[in-house]
PDB file of N, CA and C in Angstrom:
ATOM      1  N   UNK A   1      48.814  -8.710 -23.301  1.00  0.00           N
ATOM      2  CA  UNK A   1      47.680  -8.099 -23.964  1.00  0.00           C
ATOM      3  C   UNK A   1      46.448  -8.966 -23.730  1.00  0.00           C
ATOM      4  N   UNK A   2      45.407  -8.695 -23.403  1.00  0.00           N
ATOM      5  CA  UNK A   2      44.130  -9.026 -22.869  1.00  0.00           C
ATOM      6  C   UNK A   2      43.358  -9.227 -24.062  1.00  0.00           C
ATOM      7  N   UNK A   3      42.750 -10.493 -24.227  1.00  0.00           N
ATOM      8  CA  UNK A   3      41.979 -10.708 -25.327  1.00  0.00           C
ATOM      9  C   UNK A   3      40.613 -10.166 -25.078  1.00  0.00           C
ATOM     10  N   UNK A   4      40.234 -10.192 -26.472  1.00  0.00           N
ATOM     11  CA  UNK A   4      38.695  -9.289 -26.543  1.00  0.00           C
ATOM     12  C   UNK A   4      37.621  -9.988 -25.257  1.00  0.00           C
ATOM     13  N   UNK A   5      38.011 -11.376 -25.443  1.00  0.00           N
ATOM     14  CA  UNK A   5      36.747 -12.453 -24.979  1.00  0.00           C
ATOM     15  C   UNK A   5      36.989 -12.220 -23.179  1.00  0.00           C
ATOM     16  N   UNK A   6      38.296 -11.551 -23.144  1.00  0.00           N
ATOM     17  CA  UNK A   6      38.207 -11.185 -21.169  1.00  0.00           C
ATOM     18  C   UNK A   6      37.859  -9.794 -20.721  1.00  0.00           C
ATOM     19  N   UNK A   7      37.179  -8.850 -21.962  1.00  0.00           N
ATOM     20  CA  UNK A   7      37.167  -7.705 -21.366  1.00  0.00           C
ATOM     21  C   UNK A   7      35.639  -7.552 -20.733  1.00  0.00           C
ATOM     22  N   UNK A   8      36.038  -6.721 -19.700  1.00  0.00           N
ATOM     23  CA  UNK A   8      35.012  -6.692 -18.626  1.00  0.00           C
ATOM     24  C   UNK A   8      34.346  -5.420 -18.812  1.00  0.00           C
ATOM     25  N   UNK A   9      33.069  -5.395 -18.982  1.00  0.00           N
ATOM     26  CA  UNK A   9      32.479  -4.196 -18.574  1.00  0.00           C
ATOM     27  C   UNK A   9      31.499  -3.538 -17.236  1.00  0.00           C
ATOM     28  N   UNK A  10      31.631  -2.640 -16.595  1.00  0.00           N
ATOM     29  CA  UNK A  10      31.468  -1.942 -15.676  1.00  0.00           C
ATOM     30  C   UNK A  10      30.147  -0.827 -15.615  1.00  0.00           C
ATOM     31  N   UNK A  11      29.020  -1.093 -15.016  1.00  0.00           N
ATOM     32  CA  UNK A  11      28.380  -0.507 -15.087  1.00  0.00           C
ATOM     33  C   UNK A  11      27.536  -0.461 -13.862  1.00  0.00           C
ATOM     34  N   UNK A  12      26.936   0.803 -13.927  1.00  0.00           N
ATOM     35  CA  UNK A  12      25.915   1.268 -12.701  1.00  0.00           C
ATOM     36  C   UNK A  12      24.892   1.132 -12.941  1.00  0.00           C
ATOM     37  N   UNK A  13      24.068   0.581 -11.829  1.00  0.00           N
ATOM     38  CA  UNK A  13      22.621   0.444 -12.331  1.00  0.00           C
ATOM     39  C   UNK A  13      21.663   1.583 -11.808  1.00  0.00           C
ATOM     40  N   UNK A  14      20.935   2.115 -12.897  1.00  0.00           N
ATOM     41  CA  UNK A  14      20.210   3.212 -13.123  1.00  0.00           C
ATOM     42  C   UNK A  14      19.464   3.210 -12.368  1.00  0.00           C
ATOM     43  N   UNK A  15      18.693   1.851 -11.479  1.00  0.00           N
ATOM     44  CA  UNK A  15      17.528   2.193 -10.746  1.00  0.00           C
ATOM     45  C   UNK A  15      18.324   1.822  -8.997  1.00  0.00           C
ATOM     46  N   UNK A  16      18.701   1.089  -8.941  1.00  0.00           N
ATOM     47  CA  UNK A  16      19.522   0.725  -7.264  1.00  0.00           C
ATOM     48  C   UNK A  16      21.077   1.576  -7.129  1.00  0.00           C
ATOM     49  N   UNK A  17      21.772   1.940  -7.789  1.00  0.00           N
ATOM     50  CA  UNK A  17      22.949   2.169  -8.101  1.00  0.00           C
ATOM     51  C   UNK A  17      24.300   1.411  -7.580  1.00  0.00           C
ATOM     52  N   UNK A  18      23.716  -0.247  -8.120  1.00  0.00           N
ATOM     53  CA  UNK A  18      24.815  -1.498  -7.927  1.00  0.00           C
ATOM     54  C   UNK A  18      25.447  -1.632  -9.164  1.00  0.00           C
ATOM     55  N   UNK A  19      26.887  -1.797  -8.580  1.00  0.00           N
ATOM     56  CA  UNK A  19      27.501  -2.042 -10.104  1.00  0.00           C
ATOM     57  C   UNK A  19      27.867  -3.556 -10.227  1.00  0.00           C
ATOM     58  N   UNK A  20      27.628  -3.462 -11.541  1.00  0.00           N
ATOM     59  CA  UNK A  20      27.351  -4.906 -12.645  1.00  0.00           C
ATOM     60  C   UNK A  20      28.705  -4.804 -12.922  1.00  0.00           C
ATOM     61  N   UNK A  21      29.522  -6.001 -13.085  1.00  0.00           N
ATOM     62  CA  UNK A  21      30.635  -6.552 -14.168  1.00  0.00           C
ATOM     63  C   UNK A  21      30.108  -7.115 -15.111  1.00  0.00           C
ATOM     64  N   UNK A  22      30.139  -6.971 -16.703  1.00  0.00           N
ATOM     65  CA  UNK A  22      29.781  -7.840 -17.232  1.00  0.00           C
ATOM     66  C   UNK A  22      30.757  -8.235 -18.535  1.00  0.00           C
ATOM     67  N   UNK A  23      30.622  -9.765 -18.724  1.00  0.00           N
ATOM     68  CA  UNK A  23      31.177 -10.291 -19.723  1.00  0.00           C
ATOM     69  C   UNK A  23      31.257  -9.587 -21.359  1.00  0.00           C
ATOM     70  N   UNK A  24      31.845  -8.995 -22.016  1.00  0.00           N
ATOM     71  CA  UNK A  24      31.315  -8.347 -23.293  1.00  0.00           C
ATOM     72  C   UNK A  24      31.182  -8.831 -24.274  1.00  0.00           C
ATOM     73  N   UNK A  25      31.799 -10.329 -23.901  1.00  0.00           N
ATOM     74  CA  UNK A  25      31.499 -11.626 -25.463  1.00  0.00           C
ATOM     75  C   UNK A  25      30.007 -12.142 -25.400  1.00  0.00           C
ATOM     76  N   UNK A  26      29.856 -12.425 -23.767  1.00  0.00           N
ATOM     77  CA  UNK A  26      28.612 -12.869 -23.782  1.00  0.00           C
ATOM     78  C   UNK A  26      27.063 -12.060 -23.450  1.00  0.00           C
ATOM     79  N   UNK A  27      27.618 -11.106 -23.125  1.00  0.00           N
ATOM     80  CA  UNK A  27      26.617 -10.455 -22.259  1.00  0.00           C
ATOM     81  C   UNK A  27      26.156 -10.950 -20.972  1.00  0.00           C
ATOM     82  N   UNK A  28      26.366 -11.194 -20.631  1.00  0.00           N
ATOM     83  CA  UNK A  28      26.102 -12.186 -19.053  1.00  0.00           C
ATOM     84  C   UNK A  28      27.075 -11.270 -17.892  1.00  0.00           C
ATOM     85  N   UNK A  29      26.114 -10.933 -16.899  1.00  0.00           N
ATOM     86  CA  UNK A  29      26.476 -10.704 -15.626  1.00  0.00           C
ATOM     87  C   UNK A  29      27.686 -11.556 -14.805  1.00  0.00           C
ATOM     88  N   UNK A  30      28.609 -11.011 -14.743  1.00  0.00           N
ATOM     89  CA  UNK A  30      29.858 -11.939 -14.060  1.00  0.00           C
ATOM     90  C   UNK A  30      29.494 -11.829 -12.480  1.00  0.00           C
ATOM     91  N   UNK A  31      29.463 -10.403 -11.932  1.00  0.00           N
ATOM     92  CA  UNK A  31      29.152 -10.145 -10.963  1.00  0.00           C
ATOM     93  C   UNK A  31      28.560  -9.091 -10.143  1.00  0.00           C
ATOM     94  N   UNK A  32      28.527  -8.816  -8.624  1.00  0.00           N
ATOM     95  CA  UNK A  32      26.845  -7.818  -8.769  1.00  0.00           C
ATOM     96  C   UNK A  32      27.893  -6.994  -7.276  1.00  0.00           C
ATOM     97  N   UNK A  33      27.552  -5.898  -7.257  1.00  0.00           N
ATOM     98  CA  UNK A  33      27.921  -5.441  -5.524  1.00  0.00           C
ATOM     99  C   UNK A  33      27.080  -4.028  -5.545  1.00  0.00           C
ATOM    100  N   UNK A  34      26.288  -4.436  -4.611  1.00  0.00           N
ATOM    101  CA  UNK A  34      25.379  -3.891  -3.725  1.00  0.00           C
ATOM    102  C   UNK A  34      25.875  -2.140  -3.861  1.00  0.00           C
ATOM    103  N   UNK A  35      25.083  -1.528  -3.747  1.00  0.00           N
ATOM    104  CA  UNK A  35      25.393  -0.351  -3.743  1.00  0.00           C
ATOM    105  C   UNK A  35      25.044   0.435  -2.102  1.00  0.00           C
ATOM    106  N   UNK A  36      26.159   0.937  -1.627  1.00  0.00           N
ATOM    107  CA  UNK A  36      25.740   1.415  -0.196  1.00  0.00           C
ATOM    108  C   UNK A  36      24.615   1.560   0.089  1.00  0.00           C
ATOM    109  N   UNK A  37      23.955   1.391   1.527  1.00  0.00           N
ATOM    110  CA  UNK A  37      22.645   1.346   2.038  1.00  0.00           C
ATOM    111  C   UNK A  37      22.666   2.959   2.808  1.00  0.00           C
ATOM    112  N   UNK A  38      21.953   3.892   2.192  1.00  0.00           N
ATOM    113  CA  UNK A  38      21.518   4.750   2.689  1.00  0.00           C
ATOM    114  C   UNK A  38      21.156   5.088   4.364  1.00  0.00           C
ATOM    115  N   UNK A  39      21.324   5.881   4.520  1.00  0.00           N
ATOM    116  CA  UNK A  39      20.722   6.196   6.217  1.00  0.00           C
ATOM    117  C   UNK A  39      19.821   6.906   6.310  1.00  0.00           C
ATOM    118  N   UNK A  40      18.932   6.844   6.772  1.00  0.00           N
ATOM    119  CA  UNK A  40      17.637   6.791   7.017  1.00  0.00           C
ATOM    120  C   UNK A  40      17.419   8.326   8.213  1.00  0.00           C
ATOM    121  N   UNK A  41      18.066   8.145   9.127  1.00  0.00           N
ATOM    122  CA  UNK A  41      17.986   9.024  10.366  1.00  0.00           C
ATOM    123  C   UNK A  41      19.845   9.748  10.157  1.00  0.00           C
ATOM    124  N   UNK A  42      19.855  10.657  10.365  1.00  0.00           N
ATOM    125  CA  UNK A  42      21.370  11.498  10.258  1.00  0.00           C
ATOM    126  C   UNK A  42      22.003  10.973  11.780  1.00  0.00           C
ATOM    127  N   UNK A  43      21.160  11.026  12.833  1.00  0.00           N
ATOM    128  CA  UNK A  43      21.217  10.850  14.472  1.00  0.00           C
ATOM    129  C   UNK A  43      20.625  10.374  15.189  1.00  0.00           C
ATOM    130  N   UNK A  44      20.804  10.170  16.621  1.00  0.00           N
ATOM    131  CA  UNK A  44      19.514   8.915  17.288  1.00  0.00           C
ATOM    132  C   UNK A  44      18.612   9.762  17.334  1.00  0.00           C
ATOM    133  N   UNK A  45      18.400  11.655  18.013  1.00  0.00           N
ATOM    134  CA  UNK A  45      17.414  11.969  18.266  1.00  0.00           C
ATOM    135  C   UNK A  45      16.468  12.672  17.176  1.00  0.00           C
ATOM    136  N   UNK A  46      17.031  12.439  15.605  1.00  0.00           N
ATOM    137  CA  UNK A  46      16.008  12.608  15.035  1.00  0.00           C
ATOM    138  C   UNK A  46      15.099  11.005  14.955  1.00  0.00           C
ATOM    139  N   UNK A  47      15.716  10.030  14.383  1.00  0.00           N
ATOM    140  CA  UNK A  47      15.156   8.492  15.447  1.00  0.00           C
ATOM    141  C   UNK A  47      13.848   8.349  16.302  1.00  0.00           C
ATOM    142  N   UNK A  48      14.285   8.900  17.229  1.00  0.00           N
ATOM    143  CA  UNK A  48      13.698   8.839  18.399  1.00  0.00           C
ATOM    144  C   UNK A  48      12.336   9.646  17.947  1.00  0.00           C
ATOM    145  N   UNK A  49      12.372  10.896  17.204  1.00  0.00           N
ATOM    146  CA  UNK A  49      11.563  12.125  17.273  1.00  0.00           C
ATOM    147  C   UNK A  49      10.458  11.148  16.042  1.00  0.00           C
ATOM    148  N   UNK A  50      10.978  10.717  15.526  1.00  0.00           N
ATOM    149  CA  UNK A  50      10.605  10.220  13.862  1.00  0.00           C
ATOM    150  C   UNK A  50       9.046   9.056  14.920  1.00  0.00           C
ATOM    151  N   UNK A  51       9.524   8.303  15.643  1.00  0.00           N
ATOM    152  CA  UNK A  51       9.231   7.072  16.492  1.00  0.00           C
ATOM    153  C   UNK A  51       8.178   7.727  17.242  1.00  0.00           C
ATOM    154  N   UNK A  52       8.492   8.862  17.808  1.00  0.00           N
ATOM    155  CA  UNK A  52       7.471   9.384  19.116  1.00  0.00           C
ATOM    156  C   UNK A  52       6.003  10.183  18.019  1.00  0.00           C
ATOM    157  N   UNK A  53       6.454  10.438  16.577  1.00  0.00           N
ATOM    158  CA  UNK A  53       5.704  11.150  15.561  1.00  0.00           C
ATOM    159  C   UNK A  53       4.625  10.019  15.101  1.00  0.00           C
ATOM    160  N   UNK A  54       5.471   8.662  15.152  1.00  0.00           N
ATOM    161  CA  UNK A  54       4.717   7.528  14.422  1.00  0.00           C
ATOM    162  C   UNK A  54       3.716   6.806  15.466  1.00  0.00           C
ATOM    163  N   UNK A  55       3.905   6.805  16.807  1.00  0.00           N
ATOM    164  CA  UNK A  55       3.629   6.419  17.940  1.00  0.00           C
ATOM    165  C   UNK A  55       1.930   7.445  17.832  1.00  0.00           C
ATOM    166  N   UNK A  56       2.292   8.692  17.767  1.00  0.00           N
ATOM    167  CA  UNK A  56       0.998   9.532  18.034  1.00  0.00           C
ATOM    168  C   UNK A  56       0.022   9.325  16.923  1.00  0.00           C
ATOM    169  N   UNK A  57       0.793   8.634  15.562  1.00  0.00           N
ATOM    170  CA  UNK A  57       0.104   8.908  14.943  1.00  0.00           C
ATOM    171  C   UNK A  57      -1.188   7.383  15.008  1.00  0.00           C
ATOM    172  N   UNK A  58      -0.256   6.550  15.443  1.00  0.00           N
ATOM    173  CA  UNK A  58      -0.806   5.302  15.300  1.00  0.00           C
ATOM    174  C   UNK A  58      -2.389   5.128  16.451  1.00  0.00           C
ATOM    175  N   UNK A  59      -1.859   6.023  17.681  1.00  0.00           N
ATOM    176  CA  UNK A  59      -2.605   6.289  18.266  1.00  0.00           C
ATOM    177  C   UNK A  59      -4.031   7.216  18.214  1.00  0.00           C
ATOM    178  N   UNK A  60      -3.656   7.979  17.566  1.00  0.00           N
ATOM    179  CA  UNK A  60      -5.096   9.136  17.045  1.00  0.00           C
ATOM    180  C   UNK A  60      -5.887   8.319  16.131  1.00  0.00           C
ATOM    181  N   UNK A  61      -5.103   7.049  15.386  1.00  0.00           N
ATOM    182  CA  UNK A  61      -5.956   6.343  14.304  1.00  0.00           C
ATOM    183  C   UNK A  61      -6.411   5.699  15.344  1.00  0.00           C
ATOM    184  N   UNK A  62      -6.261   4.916  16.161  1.00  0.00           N
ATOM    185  CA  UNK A  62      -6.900   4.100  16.750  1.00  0.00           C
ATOM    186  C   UNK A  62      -8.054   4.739  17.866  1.00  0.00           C
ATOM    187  N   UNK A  63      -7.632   5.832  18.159  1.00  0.00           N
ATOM    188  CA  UNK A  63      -8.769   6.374  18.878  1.00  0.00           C
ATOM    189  C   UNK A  63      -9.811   7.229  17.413  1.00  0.00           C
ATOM    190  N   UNK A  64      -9.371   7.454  16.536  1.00  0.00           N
ATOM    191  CA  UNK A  64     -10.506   7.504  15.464  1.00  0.00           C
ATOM    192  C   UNK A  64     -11.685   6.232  15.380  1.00  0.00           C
ATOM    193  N   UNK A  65     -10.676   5.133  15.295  1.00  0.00           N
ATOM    194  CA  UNK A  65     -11.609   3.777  15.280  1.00  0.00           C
ATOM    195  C   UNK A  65     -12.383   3.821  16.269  1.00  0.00           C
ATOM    196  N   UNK A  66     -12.417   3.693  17.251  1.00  0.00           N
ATOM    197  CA  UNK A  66     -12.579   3.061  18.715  1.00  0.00           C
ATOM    198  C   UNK A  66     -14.041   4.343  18.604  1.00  0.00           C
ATOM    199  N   UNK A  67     -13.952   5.720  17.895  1.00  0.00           N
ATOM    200  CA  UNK A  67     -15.342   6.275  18.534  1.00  0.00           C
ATOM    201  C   UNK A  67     -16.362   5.849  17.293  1.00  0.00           C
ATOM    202  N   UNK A  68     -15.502   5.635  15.874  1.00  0.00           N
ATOM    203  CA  UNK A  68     -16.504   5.436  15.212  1.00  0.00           C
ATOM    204  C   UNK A  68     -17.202   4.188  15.374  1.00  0.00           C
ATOM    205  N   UNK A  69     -16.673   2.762  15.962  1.00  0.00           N
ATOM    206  CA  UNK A  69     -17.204   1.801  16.438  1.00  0.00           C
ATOM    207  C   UNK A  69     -18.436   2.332  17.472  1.00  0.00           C
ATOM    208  N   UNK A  70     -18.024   2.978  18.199  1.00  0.00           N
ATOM    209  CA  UNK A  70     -19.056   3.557  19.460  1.00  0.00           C
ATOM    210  C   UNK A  70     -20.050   4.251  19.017  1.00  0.00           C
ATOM    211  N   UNK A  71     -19.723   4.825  17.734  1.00  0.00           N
ATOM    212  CA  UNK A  71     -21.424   5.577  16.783  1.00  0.00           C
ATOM    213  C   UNK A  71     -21.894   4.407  15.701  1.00  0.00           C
ATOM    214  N   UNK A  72     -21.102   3.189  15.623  1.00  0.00           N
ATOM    215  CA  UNK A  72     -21.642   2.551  14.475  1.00  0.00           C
ATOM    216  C   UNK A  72     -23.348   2.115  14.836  1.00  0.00           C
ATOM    217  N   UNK A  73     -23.589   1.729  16.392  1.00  0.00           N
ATOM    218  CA  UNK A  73     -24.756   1.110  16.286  1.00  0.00           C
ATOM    219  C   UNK A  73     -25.739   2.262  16.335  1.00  0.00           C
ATOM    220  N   UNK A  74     -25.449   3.314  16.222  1.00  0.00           N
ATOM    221  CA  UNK A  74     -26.860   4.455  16.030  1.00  0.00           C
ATOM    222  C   UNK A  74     -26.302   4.539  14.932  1.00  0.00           C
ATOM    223  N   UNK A  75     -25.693   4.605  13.822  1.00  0.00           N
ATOM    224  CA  UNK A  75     -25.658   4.601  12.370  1.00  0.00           C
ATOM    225  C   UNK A  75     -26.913   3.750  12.133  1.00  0.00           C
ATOM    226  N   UNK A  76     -26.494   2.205  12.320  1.00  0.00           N
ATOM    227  CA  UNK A  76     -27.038   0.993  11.973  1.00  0.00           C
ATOM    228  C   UNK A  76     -28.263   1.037  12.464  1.00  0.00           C
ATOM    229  N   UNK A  77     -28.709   1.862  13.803  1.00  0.00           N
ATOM    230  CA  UNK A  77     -30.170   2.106  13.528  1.00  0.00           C
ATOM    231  C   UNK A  77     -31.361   3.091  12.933  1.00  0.00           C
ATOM    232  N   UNK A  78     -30.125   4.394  12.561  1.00  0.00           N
ATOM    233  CA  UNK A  78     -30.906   5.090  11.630  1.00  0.00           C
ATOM    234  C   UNK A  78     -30.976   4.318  10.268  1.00  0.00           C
ATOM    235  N   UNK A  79     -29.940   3.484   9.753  1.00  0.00           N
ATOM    236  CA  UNK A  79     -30.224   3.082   8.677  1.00  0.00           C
ATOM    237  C   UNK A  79     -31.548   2.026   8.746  1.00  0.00           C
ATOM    238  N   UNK A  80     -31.265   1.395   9.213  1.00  0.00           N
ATOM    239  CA  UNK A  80     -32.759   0.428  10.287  1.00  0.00           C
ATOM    240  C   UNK A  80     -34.206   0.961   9.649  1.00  0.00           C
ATOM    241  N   UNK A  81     -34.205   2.163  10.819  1.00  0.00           N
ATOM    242  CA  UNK A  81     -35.210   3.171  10.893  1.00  0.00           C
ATOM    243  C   UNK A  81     -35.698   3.497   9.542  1.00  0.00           C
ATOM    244  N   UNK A  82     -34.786   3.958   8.620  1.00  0.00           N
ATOM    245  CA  UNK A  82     -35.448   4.397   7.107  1.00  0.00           C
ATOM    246  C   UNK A  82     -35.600   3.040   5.975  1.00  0.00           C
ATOM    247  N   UNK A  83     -35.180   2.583   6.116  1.00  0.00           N
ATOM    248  CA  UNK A  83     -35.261   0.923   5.326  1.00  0.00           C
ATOM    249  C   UNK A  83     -36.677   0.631   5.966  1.00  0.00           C
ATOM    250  N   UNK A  84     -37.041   0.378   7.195  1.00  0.00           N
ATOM    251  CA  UNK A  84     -38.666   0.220   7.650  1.00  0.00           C
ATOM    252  C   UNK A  84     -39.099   1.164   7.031  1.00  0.00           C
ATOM    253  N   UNK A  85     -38.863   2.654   7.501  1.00  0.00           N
ATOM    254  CA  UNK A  85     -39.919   3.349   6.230  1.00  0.00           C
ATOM    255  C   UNK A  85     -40.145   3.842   5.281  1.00  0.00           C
ATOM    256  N   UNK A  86     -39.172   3.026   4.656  1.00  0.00           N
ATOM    257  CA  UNK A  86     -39.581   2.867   3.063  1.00  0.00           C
ATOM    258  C   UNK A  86     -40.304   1.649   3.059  1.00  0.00           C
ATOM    259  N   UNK A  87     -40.041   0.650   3.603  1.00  0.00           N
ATOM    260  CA  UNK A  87     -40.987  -0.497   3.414  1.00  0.00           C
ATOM    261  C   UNK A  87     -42.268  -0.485   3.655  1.00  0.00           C
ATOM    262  N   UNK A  88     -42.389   0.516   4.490  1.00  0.00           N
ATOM    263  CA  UNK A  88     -43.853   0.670   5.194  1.00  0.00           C
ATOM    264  C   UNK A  88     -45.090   1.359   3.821  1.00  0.00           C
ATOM    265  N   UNK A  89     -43.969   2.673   3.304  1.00  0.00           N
ATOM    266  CA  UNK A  89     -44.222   3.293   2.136  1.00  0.00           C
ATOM    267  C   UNK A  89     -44.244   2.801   0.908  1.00  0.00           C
ATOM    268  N   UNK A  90     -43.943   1.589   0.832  1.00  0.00           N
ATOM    269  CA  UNK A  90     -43.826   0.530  -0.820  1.00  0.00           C
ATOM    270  C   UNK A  90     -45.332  -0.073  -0.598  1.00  0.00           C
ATOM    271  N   UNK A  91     -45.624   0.022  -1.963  1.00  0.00           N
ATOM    272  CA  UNK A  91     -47.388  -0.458  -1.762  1.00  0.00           C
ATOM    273  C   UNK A  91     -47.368  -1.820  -1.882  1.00  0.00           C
ATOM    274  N   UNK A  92     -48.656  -2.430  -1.243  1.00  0.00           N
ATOM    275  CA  UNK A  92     -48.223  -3.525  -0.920  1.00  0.00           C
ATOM    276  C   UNK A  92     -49.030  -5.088  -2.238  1.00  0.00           C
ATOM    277  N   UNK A  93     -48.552  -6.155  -1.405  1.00  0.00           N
ATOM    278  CA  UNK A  93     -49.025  -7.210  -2.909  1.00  0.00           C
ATOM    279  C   UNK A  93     -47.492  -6.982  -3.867  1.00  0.00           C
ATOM    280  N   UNK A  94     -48.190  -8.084  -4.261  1.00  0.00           N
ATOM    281  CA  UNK A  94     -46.541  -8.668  -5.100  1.00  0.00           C
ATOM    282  C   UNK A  94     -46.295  -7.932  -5.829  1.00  0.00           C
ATOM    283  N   UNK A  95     -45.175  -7.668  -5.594  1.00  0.00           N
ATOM    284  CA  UNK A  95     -44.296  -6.749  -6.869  1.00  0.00           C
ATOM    285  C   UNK A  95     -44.387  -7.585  -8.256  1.00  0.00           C
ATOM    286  N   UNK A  96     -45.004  -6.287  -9.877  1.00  0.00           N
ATOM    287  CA  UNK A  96     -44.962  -7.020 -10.736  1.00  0.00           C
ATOM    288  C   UNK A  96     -43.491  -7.489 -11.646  1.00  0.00           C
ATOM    289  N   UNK A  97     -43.977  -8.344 -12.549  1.00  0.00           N
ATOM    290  CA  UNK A  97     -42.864  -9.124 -12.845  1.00  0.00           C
ATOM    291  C   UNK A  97     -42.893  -9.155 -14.217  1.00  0.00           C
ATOM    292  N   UNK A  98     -41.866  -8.605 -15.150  1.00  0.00           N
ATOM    293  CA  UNK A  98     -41.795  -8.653 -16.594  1.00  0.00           C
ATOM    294  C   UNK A  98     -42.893  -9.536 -17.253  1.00  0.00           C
ATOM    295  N   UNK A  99     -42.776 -10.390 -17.057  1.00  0.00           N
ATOM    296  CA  UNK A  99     -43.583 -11.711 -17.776  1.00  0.00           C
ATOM    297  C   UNK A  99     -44.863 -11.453 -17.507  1.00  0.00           C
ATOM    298  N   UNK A 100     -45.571 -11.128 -16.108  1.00  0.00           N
ATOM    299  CA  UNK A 100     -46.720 -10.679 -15.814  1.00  0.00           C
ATOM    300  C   UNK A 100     -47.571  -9.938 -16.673  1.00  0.00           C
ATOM    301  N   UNK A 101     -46.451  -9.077 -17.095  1.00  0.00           N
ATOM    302  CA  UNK A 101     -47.303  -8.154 -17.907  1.00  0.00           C
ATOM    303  C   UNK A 101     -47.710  -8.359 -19.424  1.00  0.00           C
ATOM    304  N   UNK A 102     -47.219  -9.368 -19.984  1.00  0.00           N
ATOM    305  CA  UNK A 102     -47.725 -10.258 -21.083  1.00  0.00           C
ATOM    306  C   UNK A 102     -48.810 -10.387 -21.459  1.00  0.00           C
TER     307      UNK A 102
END
């Protein structure tokens, strides 16, 4: 007959689904086993298909980059362009200053 202080309890874990042994006098984890590792792909040529999907995709981003780099410097000079004329349009002499107006 098995004393209280050796009984083991058995449980699944709710978020990984590894099962725990645990001590029931102490509460303490005795021991841990991994819960099977899922598969990812059923076959090589969904694999392969998954790879050639990630490949295009990586590529269309990078040719996204590559034109918006190639429009950044006419961005940067329309922004240019209107920053001068607003400056041109700000009246001129020192801007007043809280205290100034005292």
């Amino acid at each position: 007959m098995a004393k209280s202080k050796d009984k083991m309890i058995e449980v699944a874990c709710p978020d990984c689904g590894a099962m725990l042994k645990i001590d029931a006098a102490t509460g303490a984890v005795v021991s841990h086993t991994p819960a099977p590792r899922k598969r990812t792909f059923e076959d090589l040529a969904t694999a392969a298909q998954a790879m050639r999907e990630h490949d295009e995709r990586k590529e269309s981003i990078f040719r996204q980059s590559v034109e918006a780099e190639k429009n950044k410097s006419d961005l940067l000079e329309k922004k240019f362009a209107e920053a001068l004329r607003k400056a041109k349009d700000a009246p001129e002499g020192k801007p007043l200053r809280e205290f100034d107006l005292d």
